[in-house]
PDB file of N, CA and C in Angstrom:
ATOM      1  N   UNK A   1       7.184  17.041   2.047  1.00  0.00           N
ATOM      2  CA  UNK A   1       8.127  16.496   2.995  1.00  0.00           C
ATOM      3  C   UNK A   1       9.527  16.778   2.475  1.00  0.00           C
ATOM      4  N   UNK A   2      10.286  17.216   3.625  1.00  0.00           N
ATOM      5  CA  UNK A   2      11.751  17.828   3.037  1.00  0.00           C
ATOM      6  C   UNK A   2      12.684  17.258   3.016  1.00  0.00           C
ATOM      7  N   UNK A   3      12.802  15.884   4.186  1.00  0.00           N
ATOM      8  CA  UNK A   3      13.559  15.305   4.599  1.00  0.00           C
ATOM      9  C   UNK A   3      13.183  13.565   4.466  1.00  0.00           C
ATOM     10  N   UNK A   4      14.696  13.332   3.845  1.00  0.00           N
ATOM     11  CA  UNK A   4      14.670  12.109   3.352  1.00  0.00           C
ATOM     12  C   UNK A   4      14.597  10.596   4.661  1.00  0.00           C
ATOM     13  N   UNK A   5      13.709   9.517   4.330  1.00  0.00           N
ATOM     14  CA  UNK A   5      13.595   8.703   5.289  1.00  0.00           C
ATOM     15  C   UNK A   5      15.272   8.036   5.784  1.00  0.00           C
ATOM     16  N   UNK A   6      15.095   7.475   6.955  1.00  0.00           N
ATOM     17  CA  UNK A   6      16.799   6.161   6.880  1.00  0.00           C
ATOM     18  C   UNK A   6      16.160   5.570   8.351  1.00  0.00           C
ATOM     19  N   UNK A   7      17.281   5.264   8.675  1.00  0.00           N
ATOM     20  CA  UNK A   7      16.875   4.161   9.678  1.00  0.00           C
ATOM     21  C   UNK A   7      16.364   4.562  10.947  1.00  0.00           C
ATOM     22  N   UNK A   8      16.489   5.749  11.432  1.00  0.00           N
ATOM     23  CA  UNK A   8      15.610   6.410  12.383  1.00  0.00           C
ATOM     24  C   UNK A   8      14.223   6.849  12.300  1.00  0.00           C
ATOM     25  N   UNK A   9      14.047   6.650  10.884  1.00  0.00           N
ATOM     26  CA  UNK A   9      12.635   6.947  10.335  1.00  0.00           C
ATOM     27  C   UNK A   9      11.661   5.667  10.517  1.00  0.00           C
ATOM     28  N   UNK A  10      11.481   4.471  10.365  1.00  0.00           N
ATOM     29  CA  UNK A  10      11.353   3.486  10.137  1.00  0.00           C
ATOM     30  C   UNK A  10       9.801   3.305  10.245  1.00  0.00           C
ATOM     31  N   UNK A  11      10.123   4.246  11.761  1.00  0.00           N
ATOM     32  CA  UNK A  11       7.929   4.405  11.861  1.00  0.00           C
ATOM     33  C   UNK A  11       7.548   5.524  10.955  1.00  0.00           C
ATOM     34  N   UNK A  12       7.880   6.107  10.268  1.00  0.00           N
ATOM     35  CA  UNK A  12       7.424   6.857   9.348  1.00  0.00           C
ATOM     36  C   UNK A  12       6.938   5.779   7.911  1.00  0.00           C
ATOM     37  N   UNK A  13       8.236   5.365   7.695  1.00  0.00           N
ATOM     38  CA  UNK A  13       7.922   4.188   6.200  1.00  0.00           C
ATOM     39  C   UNK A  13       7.265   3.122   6.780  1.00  0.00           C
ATOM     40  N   UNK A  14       7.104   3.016   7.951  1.00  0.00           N
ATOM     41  CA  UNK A  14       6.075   1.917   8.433  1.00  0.00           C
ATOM     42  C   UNK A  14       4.015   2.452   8.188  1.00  0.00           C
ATOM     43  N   UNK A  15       4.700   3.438   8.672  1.00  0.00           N
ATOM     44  CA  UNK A  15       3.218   4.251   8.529  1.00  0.00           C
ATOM     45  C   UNK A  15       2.082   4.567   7.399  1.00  0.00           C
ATOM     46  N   UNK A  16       3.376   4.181   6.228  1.00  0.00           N
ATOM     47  CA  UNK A  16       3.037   4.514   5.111  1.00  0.00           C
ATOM     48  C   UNK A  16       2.898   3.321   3.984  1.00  0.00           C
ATOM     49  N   UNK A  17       3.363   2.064   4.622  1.00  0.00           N
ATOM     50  CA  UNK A  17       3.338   1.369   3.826  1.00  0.00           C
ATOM     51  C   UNK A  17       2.145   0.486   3.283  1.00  0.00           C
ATOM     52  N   UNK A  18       0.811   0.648   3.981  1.00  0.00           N
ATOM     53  CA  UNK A  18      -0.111   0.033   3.709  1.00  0.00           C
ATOM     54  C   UNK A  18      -0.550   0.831   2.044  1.00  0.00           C
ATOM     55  N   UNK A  19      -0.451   2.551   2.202  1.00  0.00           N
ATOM     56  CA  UNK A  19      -1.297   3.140   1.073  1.00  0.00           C
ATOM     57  C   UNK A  19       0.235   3.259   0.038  1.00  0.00           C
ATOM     58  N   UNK A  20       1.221   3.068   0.445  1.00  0.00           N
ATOM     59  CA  UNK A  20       2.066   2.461  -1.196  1.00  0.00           C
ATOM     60  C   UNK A  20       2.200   1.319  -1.337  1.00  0.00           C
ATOM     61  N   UNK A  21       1.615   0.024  -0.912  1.00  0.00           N
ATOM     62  CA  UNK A  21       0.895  -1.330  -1.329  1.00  0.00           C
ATOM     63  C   UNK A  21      -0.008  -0.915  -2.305  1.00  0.00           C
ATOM     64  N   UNK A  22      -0.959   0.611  -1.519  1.00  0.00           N
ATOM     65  CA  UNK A  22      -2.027   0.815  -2.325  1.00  0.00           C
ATOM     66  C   UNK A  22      -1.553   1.687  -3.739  1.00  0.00           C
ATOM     67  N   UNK A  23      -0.311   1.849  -3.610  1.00  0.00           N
ATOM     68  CA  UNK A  23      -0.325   3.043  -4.844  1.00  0.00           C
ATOM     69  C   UNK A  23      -1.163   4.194  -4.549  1.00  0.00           C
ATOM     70  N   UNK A  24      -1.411   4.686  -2.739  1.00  0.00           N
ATOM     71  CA  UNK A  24      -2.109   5.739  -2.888  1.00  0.00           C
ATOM     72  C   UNK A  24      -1.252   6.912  -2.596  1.00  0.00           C
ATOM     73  N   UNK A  25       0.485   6.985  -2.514  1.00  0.00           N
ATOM     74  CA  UNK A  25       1.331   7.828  -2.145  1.00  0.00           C
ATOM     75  C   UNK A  25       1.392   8.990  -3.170  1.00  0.00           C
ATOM     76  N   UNK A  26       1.574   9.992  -2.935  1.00  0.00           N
ATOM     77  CA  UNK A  26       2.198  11.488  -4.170  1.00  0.00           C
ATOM     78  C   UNK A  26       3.634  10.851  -4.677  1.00  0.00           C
ATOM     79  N   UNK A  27       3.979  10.767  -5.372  1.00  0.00           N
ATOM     80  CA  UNK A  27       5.380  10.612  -6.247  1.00  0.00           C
ATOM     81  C   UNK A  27       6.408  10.968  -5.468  1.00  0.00           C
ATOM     82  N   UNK A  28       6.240  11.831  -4.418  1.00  0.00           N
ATOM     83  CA  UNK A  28       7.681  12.216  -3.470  1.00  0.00           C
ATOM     84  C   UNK A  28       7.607  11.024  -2.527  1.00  0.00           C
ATOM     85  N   UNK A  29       5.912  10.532  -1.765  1.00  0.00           N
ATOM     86  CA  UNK A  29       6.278  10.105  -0.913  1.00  0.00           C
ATOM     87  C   UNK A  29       6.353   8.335  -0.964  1.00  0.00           C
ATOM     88  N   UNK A  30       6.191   7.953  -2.323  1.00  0.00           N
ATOM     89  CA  UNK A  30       6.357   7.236  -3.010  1.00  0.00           C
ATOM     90  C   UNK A  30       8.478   6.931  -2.856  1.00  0.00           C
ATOM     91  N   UNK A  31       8.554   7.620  -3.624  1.00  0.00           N
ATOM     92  CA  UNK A  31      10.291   7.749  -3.700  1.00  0.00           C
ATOM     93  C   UNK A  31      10.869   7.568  -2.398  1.00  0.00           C
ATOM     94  N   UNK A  32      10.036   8.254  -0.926  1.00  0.00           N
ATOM     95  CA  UNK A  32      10.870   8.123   0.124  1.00  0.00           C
ATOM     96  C   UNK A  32      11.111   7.148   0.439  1.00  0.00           C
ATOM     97  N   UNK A  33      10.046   6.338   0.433  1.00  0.00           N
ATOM     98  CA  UNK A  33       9.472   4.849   0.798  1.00  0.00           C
ATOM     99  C   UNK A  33      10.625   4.305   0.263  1.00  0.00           C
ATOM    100  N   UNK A  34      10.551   3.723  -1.264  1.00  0.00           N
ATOM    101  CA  UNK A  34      11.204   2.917  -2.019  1.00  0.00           C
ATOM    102  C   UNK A  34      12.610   3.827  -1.641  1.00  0.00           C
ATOM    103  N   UNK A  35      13.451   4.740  -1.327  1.00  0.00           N
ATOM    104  CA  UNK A  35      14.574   4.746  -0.665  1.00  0.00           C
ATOM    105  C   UNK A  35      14.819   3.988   0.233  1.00  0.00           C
ATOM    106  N   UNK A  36      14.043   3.937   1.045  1.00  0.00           N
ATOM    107  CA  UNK A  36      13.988   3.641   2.278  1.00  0.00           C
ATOM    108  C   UNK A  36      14.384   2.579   2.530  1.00  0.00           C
ATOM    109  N   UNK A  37      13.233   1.273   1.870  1.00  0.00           N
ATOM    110  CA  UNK A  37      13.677   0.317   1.620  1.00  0.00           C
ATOM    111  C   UNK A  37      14.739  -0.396   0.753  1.00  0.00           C
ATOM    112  N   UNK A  38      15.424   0.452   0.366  1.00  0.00           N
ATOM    113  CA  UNK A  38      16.180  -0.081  -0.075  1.00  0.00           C
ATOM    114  C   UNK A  38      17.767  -0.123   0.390  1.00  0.00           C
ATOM    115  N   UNK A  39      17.723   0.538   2.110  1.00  0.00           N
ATOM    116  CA  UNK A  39      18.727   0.335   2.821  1.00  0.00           C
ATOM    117  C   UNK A  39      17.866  -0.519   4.137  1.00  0.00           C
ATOM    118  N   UNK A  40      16.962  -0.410   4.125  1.00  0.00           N
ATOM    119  CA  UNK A  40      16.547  -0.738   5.534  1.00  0.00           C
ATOM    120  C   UNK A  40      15.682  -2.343   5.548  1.00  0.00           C
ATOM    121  N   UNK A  41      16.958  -3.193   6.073  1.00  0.00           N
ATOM    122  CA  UNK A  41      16.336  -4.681   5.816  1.00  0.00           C
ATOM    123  C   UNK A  41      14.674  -4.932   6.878  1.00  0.00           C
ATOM    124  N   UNK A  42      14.777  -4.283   7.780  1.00  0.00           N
ATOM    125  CA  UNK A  42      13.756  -4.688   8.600  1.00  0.00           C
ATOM    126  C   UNK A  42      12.403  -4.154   8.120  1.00  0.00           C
ATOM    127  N   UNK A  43      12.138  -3.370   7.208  1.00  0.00           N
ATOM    128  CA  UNK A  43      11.042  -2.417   6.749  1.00  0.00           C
ATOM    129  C   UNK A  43      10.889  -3.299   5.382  1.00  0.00           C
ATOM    130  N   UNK A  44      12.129  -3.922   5.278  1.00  0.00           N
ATOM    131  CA  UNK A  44      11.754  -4.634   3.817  1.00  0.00           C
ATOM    132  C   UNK A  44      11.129  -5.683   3.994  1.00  0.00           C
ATOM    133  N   UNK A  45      11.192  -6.312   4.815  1.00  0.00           N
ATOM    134  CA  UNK A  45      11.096  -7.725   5.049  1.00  0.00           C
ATOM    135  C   UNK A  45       9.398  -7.370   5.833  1.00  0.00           C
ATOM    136  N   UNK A  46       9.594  -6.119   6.526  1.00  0.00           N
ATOM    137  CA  UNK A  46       7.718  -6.027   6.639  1.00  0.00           C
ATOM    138  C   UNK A  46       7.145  -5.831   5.788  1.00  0.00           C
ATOM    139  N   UNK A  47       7.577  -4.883   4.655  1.00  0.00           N
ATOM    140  CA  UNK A  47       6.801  -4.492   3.537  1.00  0.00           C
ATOM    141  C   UNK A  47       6.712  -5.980   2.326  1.00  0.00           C
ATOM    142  N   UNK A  48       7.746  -7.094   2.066  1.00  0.00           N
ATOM    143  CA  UNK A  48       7.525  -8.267   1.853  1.00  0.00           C
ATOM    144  C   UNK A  48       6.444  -9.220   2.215  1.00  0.00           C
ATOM    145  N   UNK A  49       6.041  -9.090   3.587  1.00  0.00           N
ATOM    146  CA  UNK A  49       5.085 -10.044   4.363  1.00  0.00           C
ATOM    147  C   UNK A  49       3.780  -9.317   4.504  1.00  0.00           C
ATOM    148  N   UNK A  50       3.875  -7.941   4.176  1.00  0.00           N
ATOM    149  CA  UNK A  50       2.648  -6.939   4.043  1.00  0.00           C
ATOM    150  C   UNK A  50       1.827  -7.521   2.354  1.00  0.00           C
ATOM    151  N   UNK A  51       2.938  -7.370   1.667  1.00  0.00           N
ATOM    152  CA  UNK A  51       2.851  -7.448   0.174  1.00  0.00           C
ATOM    153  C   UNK A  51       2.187  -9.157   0.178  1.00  0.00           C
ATOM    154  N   UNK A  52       2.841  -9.708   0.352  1.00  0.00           N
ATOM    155  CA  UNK A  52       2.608 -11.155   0.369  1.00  0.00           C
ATOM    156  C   UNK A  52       1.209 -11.466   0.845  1.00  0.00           C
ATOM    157  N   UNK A  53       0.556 -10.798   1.989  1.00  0.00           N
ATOM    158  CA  UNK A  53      -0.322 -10.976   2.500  1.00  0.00           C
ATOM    159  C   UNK A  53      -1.682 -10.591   1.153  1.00  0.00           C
ATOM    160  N   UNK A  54      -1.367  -9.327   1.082  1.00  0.00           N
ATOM    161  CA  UNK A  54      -2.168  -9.016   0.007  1.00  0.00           C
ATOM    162  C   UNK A  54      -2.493  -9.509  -1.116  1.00  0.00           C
ATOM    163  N   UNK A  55      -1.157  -9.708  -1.589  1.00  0.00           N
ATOM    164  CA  UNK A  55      -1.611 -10.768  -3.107  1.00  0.00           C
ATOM    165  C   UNK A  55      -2.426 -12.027  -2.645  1.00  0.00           C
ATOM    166  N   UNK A  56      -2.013 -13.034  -1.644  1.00  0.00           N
ATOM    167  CA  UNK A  56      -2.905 -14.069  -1.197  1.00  0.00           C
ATOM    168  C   UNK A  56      -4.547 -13.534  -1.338  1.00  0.00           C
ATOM    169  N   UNK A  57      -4.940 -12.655  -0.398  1.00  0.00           N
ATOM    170  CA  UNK A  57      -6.062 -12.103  -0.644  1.00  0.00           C
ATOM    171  C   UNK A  57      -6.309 -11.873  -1.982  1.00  0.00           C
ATOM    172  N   UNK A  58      -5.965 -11.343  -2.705  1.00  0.00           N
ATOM    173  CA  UNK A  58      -6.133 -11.118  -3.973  1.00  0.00           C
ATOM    174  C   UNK A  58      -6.581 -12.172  -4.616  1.00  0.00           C
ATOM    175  N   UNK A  59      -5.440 -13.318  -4.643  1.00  0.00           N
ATOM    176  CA  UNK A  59      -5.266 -14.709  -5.383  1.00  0.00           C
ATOM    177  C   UNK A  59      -7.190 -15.163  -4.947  1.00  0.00           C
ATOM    178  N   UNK A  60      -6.764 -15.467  -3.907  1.00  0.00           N
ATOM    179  CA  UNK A  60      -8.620 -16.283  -3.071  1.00  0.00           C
ATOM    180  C   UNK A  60      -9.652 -15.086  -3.248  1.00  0.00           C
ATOM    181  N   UNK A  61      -9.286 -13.844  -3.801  1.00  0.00           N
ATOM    182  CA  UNK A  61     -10.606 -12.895  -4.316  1.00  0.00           C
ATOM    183  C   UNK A  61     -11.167 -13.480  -5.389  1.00  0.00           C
ATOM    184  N   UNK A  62     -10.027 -13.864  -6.294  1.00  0.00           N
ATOM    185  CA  UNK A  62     -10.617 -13.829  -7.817  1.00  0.00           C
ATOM    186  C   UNK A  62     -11.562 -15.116  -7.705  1.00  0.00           C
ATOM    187  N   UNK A  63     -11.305 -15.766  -6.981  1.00  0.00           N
ATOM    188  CA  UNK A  63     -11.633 -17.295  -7.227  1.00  0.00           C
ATOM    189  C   UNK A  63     -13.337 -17.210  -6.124  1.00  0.00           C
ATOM    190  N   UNK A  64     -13.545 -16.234  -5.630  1.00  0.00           N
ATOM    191  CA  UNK A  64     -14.915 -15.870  -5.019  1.00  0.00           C
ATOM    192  C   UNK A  64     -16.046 -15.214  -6.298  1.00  0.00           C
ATOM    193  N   UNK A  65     -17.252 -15.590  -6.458  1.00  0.00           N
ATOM    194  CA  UNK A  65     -18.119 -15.035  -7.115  1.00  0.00           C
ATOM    195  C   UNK A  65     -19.170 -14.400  -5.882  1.00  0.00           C
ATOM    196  N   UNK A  66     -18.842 -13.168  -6.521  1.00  0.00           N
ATOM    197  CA  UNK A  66     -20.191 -12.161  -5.787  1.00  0.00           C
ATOM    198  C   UNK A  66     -21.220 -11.724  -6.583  1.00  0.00           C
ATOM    199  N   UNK A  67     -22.145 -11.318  -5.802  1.00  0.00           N
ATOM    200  CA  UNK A  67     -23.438 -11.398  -6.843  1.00  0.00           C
ATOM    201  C   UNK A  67     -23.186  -9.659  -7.409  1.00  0.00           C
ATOM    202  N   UNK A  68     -23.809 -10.063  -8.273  1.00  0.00           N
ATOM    203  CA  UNK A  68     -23.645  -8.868  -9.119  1.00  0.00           C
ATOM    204  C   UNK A  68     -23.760  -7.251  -8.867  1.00  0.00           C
ATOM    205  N   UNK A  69     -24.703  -7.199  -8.245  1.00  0.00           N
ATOM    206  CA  UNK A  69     -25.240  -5.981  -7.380  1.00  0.00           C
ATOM    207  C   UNK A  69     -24.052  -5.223  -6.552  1.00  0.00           C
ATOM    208  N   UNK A  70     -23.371  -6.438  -5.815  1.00  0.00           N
ATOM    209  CA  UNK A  70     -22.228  -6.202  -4.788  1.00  0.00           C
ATOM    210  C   UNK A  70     -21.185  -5.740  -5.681  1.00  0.00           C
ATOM    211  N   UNK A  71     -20.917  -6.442  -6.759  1.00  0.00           N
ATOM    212  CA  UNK A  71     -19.690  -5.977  -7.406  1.00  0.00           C
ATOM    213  C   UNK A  71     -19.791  -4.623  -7.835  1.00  0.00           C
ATOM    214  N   UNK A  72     -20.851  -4.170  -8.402  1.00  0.00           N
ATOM    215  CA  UNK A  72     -21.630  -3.020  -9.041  1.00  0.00           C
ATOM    216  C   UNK A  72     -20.945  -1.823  -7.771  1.00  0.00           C
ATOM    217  N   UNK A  73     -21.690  -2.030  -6.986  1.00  0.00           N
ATOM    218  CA  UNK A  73     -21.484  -1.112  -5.716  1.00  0.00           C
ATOM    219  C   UNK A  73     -19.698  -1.065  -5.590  1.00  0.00           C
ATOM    220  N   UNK A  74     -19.536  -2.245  -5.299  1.00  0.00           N
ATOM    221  CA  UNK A  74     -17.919  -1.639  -4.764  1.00  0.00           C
ATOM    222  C   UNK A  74     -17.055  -1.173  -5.769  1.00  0.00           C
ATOM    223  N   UNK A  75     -17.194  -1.598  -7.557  1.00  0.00           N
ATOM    224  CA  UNK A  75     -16.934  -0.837  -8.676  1.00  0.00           C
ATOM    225  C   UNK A  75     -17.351   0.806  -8.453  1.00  0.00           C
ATOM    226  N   UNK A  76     -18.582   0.912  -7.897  1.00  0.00           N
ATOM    227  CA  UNK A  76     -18.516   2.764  -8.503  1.00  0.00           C
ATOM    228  C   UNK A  76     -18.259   3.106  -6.955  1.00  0.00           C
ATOM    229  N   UNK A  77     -17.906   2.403  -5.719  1.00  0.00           N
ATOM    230  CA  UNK A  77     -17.286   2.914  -4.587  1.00  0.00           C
ATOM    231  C   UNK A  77     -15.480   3.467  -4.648  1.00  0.00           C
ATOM    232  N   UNK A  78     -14.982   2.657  -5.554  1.00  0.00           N
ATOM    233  CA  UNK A  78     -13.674   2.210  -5.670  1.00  0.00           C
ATOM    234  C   UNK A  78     -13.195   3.797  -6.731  1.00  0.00           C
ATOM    235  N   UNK A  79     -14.133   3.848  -7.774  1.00  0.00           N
ATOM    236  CA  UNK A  79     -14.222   5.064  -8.553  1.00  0.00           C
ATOM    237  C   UNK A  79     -14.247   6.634  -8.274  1.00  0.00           C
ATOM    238  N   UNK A  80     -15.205   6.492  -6.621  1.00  0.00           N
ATOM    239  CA  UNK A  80     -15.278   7.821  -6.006  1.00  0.00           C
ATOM    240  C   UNK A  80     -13.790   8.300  -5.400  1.00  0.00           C
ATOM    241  N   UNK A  81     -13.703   9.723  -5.804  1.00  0.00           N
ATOM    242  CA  UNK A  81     -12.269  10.455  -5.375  1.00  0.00           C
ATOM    243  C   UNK A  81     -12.197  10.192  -3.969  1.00  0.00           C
ATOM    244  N   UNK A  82     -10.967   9.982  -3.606  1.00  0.00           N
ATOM    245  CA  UNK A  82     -10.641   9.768  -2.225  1.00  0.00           C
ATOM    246  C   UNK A  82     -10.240  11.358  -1.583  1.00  0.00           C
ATOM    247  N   UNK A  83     -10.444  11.183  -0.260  1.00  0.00           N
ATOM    248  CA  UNK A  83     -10.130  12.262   0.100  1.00  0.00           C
ATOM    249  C   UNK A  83      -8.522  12.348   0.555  1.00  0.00           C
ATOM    250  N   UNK A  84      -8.165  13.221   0.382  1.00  0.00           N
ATOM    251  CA  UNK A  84      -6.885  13.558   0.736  1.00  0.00           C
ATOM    252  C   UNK A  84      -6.658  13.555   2.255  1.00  0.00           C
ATOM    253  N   UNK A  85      -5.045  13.230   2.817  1.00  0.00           N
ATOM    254  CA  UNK A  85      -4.707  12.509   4.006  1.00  0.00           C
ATOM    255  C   UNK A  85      -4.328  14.288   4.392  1.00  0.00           C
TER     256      UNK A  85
END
């Protein structure tokens, strides 16, 4: 990507912000993002309430016990290479 995000972009860094929650962006498109947000209050404040959402989930994950088998599985699911977008 050649061209840098701003405020006409917004559905672009919107588009993208679920898989750099995930840390699944390339390093460029990583950087666009975090530009991005860092002029653009309305993308921040989604990517805040995106973020927020997640850690909650997170928080009430840890505190769930799954049976062992299940964890097993989604451990060597989580491990398999993803395919590229």
């Amino acid at each position: 990507m050649s061209h840098s995000l701003n405020r006409t972009t917004c559905e672009e860094a919107f588009r993208r912000l679920d898989d750099f929650l995930d840390r699944r962006l390339s390093p460029e498109e990583t950087k666009l993002v975090e530009q991005h947000l860092e002029i653009c209050d309305a993308c921040t404040r989604e990517f805040s309430f995106e973020a927020s959402v997640l850690n909650g989930v997170r928080r009430k994950l840890r505190h769930l016990e799954a049976p062992t088998d299940l964890l097993g599985r989604v451990l060597a699911q989580l491990k398999q290479p993803r395919p590229e977008r």
